[in-house]
N, C-alpha and C. Protein backbone atom coordinates (compact mmCIF):
# COMPACT_ATOMS: atom_id res chain seq x y z
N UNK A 1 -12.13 322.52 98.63
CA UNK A 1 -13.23 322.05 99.43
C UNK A 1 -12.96 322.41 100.90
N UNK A 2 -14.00 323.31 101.32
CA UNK A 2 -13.98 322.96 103.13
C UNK A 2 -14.49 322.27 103.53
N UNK A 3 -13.81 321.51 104.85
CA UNK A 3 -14.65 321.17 105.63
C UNK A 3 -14.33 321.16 106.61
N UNK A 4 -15.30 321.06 107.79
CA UNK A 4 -15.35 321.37 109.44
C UNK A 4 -15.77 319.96 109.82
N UNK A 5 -14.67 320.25 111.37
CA UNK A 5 -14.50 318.82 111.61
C UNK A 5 -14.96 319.37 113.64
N UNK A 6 -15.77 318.53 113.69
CA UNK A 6 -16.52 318.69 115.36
C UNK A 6 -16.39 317.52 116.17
N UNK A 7 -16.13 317.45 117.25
CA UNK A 7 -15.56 316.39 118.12
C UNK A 7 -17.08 315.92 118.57
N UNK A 8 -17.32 315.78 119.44
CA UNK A 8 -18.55 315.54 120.12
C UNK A 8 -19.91 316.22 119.82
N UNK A 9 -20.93 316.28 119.20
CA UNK A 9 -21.94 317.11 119.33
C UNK A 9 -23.32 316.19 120.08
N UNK A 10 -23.17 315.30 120.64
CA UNK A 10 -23.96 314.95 121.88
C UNK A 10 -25.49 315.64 121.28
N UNK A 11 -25.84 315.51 120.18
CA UNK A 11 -27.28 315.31 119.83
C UNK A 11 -27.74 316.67 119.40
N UNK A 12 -26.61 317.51 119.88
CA UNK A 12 -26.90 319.29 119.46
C UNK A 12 -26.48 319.90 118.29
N UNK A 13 -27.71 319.21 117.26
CA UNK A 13 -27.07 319.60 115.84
C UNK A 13 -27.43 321.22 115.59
N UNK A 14 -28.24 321.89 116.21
CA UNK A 14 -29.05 322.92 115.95
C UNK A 14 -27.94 324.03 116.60
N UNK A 15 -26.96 323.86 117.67
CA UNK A 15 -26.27 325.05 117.83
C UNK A 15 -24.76 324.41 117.24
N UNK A 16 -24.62 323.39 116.92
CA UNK A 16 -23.34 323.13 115.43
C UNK A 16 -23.49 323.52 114.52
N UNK A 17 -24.54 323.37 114.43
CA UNK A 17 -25.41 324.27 112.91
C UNK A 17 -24.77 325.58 112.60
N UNK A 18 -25.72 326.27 113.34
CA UNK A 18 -25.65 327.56 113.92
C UNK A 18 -24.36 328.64 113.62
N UNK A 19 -23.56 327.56 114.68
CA UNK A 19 -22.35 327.98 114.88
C UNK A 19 -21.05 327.97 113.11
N UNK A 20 -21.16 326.97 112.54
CA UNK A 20 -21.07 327.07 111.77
C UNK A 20 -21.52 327.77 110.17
N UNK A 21 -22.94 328.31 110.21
CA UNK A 21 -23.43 329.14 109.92
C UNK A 21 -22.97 330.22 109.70
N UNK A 22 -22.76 330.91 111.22
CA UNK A 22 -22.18 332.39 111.88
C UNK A 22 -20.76 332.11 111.09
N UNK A 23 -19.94 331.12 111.11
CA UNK A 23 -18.43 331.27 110.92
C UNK A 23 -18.41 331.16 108.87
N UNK A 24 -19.22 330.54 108.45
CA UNK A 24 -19.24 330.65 106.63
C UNK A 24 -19.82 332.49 106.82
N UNK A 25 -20.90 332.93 107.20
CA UNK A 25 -20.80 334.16 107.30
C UNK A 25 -19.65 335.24 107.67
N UNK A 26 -19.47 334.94 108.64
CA UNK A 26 -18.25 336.23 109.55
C UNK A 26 -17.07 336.09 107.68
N UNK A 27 -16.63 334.92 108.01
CA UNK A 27 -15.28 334.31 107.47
C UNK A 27 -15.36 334.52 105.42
N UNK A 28 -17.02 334.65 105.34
CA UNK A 28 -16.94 334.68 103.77
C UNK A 28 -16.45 333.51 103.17
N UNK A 29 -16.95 332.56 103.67
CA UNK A 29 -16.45 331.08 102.81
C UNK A 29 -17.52 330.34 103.02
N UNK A 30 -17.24 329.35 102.13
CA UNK A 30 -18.46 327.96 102.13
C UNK A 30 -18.26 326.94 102.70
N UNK A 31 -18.82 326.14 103.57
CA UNK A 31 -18.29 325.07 104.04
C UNK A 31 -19.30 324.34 103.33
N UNK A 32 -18.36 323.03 102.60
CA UNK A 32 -18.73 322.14 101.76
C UNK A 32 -19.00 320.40 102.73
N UNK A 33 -18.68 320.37 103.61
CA UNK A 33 -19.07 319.08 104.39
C UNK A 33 -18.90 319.60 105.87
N UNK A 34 -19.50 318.62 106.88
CA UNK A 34 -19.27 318.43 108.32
C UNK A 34 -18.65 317.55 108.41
N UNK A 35 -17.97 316.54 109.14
CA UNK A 35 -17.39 315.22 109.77
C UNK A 35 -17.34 315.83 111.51
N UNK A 36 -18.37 314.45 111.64
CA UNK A 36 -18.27 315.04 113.08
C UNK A 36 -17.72 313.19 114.01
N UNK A 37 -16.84 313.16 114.89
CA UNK A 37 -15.78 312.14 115.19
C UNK A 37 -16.45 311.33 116.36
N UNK A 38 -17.73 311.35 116.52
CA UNK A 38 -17.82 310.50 117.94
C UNK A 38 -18.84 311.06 118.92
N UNK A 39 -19.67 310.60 119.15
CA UNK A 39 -20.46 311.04 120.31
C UNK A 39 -21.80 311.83 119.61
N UNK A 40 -22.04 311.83 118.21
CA UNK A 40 -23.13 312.18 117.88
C UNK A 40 -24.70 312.06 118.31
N UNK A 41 -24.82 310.97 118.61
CA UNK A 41 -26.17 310.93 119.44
C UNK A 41 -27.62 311.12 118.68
N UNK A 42 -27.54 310.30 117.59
CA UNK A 42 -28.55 310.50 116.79
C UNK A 42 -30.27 309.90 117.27
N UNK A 43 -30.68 310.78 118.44
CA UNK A 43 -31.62 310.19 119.33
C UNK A 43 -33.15 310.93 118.70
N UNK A 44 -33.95 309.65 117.75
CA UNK A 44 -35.11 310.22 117.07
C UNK A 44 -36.17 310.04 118.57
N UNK A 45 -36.20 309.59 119.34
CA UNK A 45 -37.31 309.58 120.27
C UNK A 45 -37.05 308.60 121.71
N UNK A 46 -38.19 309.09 122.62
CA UNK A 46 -37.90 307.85 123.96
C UNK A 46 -37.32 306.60 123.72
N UNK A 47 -37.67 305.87 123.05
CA UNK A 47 -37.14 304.72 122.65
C UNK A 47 -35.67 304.41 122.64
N UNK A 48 -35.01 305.58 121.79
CA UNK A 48 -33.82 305.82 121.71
C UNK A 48 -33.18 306.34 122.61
N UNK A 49 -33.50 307.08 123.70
CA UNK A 49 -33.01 308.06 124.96
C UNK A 49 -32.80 306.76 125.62
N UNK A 50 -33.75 305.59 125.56
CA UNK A 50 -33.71 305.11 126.85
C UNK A 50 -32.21 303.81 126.40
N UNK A 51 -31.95 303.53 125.13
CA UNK A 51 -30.88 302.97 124.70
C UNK A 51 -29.71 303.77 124.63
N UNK A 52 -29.67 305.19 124.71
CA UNK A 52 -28.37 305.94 125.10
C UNK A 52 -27.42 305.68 126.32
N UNK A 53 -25.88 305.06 125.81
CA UNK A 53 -25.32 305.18 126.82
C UNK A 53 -24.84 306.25 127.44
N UNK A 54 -25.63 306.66 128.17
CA UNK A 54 -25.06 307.73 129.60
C UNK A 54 -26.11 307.39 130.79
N UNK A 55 -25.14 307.82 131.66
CA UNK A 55 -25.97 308.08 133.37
C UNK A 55 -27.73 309.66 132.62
N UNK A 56 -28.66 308.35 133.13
CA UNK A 56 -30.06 308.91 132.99
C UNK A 56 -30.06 310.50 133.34
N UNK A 57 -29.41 310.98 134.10
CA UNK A 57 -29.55 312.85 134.26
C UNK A 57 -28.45 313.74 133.24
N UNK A 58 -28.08 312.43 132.38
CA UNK A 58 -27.59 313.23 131.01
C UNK A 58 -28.53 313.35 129.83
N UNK A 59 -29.59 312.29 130.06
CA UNK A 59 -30.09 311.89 128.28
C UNK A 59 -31.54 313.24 128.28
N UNK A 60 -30.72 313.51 127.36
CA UNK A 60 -32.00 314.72 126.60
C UNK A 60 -32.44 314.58 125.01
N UNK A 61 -33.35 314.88 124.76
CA UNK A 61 -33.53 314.70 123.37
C UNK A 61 -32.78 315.66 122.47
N UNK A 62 -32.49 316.83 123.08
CA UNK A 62 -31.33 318.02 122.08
C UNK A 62 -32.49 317.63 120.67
N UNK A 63 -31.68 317.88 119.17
CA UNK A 63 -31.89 318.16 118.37
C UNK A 63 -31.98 317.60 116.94
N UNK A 64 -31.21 315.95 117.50
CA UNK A 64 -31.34 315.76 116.19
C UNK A 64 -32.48 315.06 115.54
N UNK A 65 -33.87 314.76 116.67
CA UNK A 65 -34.91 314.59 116.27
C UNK A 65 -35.56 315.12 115.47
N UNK A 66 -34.96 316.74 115.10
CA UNK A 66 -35.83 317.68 114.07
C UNK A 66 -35.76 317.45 112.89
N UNK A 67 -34.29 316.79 112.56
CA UNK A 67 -33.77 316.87 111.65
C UNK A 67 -33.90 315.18 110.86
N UNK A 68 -34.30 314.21 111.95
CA UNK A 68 -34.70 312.92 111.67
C UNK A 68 -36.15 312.93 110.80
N UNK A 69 -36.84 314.09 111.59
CA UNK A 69 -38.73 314.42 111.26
C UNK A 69 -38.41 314.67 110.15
N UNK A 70 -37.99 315.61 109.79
CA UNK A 70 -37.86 316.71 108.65
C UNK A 70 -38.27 317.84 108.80
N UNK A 71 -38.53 318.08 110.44
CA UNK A 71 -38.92 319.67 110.52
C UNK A 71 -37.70 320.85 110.34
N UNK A 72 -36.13 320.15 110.34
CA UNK A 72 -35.48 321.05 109.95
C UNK A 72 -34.55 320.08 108.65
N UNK A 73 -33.87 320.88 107.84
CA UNK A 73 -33.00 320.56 106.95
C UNK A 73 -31.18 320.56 107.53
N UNK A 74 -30.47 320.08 107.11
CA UNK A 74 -29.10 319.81 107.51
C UNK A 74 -28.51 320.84 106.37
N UNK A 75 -27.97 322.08 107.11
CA UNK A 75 -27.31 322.98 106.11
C UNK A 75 -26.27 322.47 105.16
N UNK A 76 -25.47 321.70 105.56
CA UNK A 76 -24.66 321.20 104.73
C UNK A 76 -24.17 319.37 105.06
N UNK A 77 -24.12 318.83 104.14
CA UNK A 77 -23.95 317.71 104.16
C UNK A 77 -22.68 317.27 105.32
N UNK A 78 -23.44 316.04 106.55
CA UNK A 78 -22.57 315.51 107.87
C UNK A 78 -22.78 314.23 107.31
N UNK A 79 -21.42 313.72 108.08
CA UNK A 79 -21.05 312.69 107.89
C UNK A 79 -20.33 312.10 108.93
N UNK A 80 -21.08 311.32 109.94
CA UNK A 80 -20.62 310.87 111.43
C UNK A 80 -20.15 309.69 112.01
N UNK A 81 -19.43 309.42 112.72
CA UNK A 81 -19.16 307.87 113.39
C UNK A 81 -19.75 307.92 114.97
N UNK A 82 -19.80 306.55 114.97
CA UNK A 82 -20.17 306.53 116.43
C UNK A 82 -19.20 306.85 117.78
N UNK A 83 -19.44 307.04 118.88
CA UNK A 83 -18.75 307.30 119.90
C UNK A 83 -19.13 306.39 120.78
N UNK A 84 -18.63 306.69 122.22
CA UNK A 84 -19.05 305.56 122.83
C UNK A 84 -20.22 305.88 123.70
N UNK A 85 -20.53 307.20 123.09
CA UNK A 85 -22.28 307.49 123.81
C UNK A 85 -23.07 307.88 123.20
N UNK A 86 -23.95 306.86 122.34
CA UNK A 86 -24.90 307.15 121.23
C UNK A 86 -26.13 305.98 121.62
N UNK A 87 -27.35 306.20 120.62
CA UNK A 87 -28.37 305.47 120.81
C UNK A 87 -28.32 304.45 120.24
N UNK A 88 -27.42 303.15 120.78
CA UNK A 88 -27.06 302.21 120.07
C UNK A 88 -28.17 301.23 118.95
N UNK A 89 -29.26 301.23 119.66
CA UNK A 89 -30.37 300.75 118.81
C UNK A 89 -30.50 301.12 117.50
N UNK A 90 -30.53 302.71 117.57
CA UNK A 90 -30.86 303.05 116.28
C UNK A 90 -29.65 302.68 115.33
N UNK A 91 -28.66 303.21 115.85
CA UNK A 91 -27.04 302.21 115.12
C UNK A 91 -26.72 301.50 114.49
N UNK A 92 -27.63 300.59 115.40
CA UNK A 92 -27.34 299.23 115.07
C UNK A 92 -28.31 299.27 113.36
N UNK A 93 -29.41 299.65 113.59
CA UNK A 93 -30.22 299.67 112.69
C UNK A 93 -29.80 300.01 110.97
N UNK A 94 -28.14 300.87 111.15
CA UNK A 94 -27.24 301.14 110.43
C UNK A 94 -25.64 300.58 110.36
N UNK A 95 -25.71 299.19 110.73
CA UNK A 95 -24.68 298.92 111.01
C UNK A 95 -23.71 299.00 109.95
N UNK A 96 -23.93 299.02 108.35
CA UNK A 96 -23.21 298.95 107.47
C UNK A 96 -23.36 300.74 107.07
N UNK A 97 -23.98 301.46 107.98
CA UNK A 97 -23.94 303.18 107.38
C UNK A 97 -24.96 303.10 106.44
N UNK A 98 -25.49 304.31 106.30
CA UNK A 98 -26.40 304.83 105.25
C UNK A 98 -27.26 306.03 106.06
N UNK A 99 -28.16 306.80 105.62
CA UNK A 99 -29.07 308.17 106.21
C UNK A 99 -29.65 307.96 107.34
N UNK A 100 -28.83 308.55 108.32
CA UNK A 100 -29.29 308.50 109.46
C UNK A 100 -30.87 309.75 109.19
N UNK A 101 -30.80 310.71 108.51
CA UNK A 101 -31.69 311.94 108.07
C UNK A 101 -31.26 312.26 107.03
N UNK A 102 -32.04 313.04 106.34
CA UNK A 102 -31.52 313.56 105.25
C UNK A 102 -30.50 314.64 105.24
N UNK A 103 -29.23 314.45 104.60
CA UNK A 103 -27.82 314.87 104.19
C UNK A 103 -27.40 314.82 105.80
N UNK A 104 -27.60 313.71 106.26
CA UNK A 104 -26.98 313.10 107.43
C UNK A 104 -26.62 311.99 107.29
N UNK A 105 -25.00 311.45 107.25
CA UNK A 105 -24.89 310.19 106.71
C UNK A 105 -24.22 309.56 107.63
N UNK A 106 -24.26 308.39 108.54
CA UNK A 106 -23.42 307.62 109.65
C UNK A 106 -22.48 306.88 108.70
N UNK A 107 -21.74 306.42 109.07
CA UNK A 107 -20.33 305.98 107.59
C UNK A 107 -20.90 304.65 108.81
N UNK A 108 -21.40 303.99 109.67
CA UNK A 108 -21.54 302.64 109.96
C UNK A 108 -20.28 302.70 110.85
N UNK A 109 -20.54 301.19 111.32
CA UNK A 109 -19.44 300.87 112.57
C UNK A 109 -18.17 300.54 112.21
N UNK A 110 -18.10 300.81 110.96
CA UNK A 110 -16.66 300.82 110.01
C UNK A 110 -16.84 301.17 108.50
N UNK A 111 -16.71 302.47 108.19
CA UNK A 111 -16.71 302.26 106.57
C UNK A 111 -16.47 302.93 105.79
N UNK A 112 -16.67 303.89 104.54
CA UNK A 112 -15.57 304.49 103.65
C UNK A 112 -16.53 304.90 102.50
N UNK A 113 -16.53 306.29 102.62
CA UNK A 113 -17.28 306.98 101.53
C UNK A 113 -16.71 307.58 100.55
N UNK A 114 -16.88 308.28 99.24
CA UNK A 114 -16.27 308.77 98.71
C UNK A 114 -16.91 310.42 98.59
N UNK A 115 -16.69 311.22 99.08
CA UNK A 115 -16.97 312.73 98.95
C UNK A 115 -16.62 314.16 98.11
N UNK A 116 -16.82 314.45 96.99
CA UNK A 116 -16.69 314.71 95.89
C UNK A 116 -15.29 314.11 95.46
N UNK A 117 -14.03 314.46 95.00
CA UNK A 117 -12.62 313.17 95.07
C UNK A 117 -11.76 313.11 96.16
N UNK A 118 -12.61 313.32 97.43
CA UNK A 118 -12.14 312.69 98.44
C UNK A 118 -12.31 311.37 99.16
N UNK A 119 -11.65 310.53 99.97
CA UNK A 119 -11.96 309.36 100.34
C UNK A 119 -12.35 309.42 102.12
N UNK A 120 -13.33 309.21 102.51
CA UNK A 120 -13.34 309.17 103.93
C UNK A 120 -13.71 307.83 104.39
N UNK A 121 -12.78 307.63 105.67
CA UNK A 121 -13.04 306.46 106.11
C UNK A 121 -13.31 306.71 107.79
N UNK A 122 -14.14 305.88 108.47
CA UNK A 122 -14.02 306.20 109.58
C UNK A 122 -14.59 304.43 110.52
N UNK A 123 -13.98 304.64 111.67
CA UNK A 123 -14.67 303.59 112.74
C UNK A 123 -15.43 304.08 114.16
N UNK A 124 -16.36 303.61 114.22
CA UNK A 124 -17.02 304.13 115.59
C UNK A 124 -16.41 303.16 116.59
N UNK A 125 -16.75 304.21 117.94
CA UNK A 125 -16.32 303.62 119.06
C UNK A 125 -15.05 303.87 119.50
N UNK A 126 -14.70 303.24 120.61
CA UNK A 126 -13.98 303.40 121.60
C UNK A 126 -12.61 301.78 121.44
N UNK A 127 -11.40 302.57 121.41
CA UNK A 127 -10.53 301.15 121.74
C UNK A 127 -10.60 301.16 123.21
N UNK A 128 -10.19 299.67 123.25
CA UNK A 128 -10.29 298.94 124.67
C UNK A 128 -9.63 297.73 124.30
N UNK A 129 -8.10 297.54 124.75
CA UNK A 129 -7.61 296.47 124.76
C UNK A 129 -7.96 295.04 124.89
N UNK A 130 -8.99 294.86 126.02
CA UNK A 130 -9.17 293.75 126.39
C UNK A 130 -10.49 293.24 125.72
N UNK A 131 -11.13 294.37 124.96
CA UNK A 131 -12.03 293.62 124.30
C UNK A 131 -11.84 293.39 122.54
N UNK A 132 -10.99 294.52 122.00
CA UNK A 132 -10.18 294.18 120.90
C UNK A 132 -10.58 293.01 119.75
N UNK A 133 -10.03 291.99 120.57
CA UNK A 133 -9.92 290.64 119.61
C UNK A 133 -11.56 290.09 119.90
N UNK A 134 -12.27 290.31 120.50
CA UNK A 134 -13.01 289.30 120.86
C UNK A 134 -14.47 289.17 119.67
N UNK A 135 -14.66 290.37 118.71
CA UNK A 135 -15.60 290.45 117.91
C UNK A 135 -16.77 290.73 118.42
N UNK A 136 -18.15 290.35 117.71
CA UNK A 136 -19.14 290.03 118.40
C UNK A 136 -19.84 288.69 118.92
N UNK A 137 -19.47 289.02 120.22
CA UNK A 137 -19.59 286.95 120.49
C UNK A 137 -20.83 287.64 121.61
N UNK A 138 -21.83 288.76 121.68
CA UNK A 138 -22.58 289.05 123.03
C UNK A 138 -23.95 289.10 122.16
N UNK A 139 -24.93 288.65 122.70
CA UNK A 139 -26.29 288.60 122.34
C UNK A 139 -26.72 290.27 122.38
N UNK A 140 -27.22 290.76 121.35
CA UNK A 140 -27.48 292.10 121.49
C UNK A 140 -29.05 292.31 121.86
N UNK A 141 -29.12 293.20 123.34
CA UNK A 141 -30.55 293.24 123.60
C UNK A 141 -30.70 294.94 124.17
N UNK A 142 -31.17 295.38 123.29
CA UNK A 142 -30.83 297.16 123.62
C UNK A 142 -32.05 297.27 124.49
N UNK A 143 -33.47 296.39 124.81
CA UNK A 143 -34.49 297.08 125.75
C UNK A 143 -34.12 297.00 127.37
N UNK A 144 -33.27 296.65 127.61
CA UNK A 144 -32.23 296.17 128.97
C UNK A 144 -32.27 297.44 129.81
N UNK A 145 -32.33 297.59 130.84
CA UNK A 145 -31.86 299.51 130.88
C UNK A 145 -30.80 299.44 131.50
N UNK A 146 -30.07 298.21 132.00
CA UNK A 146 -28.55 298.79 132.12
C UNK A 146 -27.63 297.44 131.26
N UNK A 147 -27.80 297.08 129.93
CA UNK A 147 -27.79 296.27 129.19
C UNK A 147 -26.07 296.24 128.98
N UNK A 148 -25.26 295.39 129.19
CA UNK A 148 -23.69 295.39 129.08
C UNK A 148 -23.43 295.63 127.48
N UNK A 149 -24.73 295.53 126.58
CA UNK A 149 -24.63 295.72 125.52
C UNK A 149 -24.77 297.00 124.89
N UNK A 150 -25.42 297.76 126.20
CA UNK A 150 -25.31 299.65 125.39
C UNK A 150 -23.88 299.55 125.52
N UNK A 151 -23.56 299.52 127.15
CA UNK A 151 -21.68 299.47 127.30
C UNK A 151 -20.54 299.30 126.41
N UNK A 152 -21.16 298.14 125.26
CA UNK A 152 -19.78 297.88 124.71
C UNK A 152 -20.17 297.52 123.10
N UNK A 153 -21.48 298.17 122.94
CA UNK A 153 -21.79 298.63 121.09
C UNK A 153 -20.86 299.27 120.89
N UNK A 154 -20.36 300.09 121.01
CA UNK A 154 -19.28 300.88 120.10
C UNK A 154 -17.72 300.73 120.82
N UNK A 155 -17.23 299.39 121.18
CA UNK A 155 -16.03 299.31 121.22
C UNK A 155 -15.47 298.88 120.13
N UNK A 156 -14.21 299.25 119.10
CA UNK A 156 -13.89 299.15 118.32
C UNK A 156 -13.02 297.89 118.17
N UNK A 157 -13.47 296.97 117.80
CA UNK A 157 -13.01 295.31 117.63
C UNK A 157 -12.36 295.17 116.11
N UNK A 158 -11.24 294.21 115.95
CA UNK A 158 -10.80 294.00 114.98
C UNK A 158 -11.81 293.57 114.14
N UNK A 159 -12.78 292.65 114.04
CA UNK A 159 -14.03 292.62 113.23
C UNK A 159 -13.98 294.32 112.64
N UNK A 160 -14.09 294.91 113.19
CA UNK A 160 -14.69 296.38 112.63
C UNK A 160 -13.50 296.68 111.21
N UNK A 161 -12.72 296.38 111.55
CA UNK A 161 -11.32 297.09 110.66
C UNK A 161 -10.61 295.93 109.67
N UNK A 162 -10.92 294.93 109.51
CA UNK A 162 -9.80 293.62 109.27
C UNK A 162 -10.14 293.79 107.70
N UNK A 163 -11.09 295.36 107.29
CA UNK A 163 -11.66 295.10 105.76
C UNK A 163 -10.60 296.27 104.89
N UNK A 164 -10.25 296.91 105.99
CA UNK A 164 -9.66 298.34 105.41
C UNK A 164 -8.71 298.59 104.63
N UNK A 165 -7.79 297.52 104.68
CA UNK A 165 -6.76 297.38 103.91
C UNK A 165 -6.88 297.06 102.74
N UNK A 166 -8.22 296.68 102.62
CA UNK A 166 -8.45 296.34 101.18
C UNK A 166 -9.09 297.71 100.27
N UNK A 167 -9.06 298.77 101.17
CA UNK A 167 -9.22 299.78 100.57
C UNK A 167 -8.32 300.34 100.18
N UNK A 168 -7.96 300.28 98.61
CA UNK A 168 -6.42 300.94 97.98
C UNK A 168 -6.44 301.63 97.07
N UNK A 169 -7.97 301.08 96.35
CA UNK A 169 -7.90 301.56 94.71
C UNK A 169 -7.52 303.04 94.78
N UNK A 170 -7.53 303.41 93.29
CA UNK A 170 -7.18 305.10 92.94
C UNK A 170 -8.66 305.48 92.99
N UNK A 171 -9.05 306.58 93.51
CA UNK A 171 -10.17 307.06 93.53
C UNK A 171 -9.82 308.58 91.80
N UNK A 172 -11.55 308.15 90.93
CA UNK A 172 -11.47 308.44 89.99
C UNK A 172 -11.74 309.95 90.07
């Protein structure tokens, strides 16, 4: 099985695409999954731009709105976590993971898929010591426009992880 693994794609699924495309071509191989680690940016519309955490002369709509519509297809099956600059609203809307688009899958703000007999697990967000232990103890209000809650949706809290260990079985 291949698979390609992308750090940041900040909402630009169409030249990850692409690019990956060109390299199963050049290279003569198949790439069988994406995993992409953080900063995906799964922004279907204004709504969502305006819940993106970044400074306003970053937020663009890029691409993965096409692929939310269905005006384009996802060449090969992705599978993403959050970073600490995504459209937290919509996120949230997936907090336990499931299709962000079709053969676009968010694994959620902590969670564990199985991919042909492989096991993937992943957590979104950002560590930060001092917020760590504290869970979710903050009222979540994403229409805010400088909301402390875009800030610190995707800090990675022991809540997120305290389940993982219970992931052991033998995968069949």
């Amino acid at each position: 099985m291949k698979i390609a693994v992308e750090g940041c794609m900040h909402g630009d699924l169409d030249s990850v695409y692409a690019t990956l495309l060109h390299l199963q071509e050049t290279e003569k191989t198949k790439i069988d999954l994406l995993i992409c680690c953080g900063d995906f940016q799964a922004v279907r519309n204004e709504k969502d731009l305006e819940s993106l955490n970044v400074k306003p002369k970053y937020r663009s709509m890029n691409s993965f709105w096409k692929y939310y519509s269905g005006e384009k297809v996802a060449p090969f099956p992705t599978i993403f976590i959050g970073g600490n600059h995504e459209a937290s609203n919509y996120l949230w809307e997936l907090y336990y993971g499931g299709w962000a688009a079709p053969d676009i899958y968010f694994l959620g703000f902590a969670g564990v898929v199985k991919f042909g007999n492989i096991r993937i697990g992943g957590l979104s967000g950002i560590y930060k010591a001092r917020d760590y232990h504290l869970g979710w103890s903050i009222i979540v209000d994403f229409n805010t426009v400088y909301s402390p809650v875009k800030y610190c949706a995707f800090f990675c809290t022991l809540c997120f992880i305290i389940g993982f260990p219970r992931v052991n079985s033998f995968i069949a």
